[in-house]
N, C-alpha and C. Protein backbone atom coordinates (compact mmCIF):
# COMPACT_ATOMS: atom_id res chain seq x y z
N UNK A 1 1.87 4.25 -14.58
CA UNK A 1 2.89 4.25 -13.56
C UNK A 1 2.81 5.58 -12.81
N UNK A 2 3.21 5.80 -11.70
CA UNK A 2 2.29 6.52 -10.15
C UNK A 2 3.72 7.10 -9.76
N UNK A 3 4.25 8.11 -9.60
CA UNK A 3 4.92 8.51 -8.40
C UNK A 3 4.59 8.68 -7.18
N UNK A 4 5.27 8.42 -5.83
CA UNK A 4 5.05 7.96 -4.47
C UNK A 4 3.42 8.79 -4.48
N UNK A 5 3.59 10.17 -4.56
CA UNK A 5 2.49 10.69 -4.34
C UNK A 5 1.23 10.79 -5.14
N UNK A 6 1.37 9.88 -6.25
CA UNK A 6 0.21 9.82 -7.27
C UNK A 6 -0.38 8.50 -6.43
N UNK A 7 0.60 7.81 -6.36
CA UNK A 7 0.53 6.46 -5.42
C UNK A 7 -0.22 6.69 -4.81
N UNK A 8 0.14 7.14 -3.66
CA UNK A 8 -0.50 7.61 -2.42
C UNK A 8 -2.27 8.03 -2.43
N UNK A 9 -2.53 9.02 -3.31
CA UNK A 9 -3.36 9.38 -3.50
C UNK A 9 -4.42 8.76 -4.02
N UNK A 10 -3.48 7.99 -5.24
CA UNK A 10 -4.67 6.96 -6.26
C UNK A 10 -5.35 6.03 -5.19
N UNK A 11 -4.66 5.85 -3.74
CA UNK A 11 -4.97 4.49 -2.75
C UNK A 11 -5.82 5.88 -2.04
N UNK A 12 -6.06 6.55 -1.40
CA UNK A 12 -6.81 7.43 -0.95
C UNK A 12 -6.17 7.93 0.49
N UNK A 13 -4.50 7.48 0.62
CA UNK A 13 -4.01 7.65 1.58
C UNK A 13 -3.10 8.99 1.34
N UNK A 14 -2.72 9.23 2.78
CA UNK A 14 -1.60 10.19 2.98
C UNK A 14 0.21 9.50 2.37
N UNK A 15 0.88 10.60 1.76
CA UNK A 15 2.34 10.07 1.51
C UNK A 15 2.55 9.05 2.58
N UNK A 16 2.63 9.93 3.95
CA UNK A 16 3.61 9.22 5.20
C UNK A 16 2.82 7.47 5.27
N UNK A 17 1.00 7.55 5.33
CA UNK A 17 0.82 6.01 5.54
C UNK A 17 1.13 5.11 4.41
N UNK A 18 0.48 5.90 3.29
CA UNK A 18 1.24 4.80 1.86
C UNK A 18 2.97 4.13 2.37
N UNK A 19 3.87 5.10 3.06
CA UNK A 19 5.10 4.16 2.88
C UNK A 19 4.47 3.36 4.04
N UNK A 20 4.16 3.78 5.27
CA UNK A 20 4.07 2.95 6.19
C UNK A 20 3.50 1.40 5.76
N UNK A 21 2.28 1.37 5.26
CA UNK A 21 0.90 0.89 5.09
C UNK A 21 1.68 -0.14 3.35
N UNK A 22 1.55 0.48 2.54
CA UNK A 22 1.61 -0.24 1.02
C UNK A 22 3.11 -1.00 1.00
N UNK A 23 2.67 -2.74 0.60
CA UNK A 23 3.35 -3.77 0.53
C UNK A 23 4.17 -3.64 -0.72
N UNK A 24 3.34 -2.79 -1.64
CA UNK A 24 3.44 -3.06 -3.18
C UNK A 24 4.95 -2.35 -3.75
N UNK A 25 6.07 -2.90 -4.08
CA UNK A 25 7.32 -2.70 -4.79
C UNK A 25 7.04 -2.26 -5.64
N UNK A 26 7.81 -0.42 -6.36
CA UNK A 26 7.62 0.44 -6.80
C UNK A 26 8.55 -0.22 -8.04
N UNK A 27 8.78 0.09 -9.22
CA UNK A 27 9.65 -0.42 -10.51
C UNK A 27 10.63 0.67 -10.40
N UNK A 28 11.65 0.33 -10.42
CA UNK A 28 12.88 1.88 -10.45
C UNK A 28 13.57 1.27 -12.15
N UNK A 29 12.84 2.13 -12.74
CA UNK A 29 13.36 2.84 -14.23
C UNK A 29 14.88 3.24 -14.04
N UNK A 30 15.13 3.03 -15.14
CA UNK A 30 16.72 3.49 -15.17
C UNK A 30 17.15 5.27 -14.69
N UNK A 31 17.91 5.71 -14.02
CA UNK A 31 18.32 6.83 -13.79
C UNK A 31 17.58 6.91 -12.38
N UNK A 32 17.11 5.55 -12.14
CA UNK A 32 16.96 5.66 -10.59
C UNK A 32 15.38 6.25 -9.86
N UNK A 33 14.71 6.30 -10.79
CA UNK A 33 12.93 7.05 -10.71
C UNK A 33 12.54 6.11 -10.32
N UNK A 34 11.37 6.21 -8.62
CA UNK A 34 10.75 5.04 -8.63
C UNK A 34 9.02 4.89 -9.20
N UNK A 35 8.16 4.34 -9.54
CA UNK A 35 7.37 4.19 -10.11
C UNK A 35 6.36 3.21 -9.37
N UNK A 36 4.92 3.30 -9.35
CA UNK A 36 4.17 2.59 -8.43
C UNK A 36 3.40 1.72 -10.10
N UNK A 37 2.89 0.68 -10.22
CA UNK A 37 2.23 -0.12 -11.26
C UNK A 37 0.69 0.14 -10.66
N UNK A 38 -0.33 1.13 -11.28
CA UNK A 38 -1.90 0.40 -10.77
C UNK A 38 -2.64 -0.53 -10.62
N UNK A 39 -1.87 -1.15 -11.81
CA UNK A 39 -2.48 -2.79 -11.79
C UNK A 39 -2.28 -3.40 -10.25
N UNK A 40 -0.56 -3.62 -9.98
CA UNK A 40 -0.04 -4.12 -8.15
C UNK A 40 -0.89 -3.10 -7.37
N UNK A 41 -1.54 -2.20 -7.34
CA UNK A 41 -1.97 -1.40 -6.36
C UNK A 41 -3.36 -1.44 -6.13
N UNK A 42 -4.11 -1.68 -7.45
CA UNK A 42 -5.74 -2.40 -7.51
C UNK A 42 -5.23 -3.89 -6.87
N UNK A 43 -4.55 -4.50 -7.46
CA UNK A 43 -4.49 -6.12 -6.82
C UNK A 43 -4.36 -5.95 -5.09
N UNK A 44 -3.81 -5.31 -4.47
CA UNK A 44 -3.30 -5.01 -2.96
C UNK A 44 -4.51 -4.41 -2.70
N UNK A 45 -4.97 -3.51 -2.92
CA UNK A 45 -6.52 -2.90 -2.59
C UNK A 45 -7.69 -4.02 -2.84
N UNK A 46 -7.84 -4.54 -3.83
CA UNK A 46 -8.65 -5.67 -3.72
C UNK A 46 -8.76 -7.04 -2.52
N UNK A 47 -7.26 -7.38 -2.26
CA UNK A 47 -7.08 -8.26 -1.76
C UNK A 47 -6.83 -7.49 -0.29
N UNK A 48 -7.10 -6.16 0.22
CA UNK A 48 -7.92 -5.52 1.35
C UNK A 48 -9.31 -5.53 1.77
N UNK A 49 -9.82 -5.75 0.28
CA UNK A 49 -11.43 -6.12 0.67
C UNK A 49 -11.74 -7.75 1.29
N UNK A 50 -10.91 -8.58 0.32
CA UNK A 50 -11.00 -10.14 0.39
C UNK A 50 -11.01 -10.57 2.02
N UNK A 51 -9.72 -9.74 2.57
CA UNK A 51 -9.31 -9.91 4.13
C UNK A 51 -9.71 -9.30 5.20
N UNK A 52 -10.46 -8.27 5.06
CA UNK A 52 -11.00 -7.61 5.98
C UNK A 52 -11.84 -8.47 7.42
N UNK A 53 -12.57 -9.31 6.43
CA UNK A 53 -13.07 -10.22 7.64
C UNK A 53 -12.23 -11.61 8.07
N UNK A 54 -11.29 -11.81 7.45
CA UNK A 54 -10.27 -12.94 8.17
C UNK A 54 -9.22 -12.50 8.94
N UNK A 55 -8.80 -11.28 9.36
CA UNK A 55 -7.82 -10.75 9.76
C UNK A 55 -7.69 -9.93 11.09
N UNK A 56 -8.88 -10.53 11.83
CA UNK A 56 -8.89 -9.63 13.36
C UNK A 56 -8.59 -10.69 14.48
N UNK A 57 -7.32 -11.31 14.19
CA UNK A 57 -6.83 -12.15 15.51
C UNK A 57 -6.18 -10.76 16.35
N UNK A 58 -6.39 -11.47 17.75
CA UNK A 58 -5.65 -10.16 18.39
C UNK A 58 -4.15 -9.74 18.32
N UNK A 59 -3.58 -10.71 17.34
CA UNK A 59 -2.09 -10.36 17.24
C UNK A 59 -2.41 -8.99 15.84
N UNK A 60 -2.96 -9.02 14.84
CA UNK A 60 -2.99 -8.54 13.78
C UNK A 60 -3.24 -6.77 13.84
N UNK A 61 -4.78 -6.97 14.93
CA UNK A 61 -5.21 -5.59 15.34
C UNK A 61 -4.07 -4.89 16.44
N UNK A 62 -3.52 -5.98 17.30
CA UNK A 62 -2.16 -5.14 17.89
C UNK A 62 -0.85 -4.76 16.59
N UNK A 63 -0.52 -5.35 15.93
CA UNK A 63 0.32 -4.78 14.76
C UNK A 63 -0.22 -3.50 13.86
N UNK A 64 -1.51 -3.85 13.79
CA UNK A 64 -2.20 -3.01 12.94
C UNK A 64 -2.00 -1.52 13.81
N UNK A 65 -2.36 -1.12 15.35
CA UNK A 65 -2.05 0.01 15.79
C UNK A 65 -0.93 0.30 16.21
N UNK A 66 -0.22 -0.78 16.16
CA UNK A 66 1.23 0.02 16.37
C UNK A 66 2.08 0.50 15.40
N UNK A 67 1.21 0.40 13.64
CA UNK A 67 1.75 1.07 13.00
C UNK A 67 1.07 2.31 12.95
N UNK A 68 0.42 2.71 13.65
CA UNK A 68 -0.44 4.05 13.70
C UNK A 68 0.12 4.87 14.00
């Protein structure tokens, strides 16, 4: 289990795009800590490779830079 910025890093991104960018729901442990799972974060990274080539309609690549 990953804090935001272990998160972040383990994906090879910056803090700010991990929130932007990562789908993956963090586990909040009691006392309110949130926590990233590697397992959900390999599965989301994997299933980035799967889509890479099904995913360039021009609606997707316009969403895609306007989260830039």
């Amino acid at each position: 289990m990953l804090s935001k910025a272990e998160a972040a890093h383990y994906c090879g991104m910056a803090v700010k795009r991990f929130e932007t960018d990562c789908p993956v729901r963090p586990v909040q442990y009691p006392g309110g800590n949130m926590r990233w799972d590697t397992r959900d974060l390999d599965q989301w990274l994997d299933g980035l490779k799967d889509n890479s080539d099904k995913d360039d309609t021009v609606e997707s690549v316009v969403a895609r830079l306007h989260r830039i």
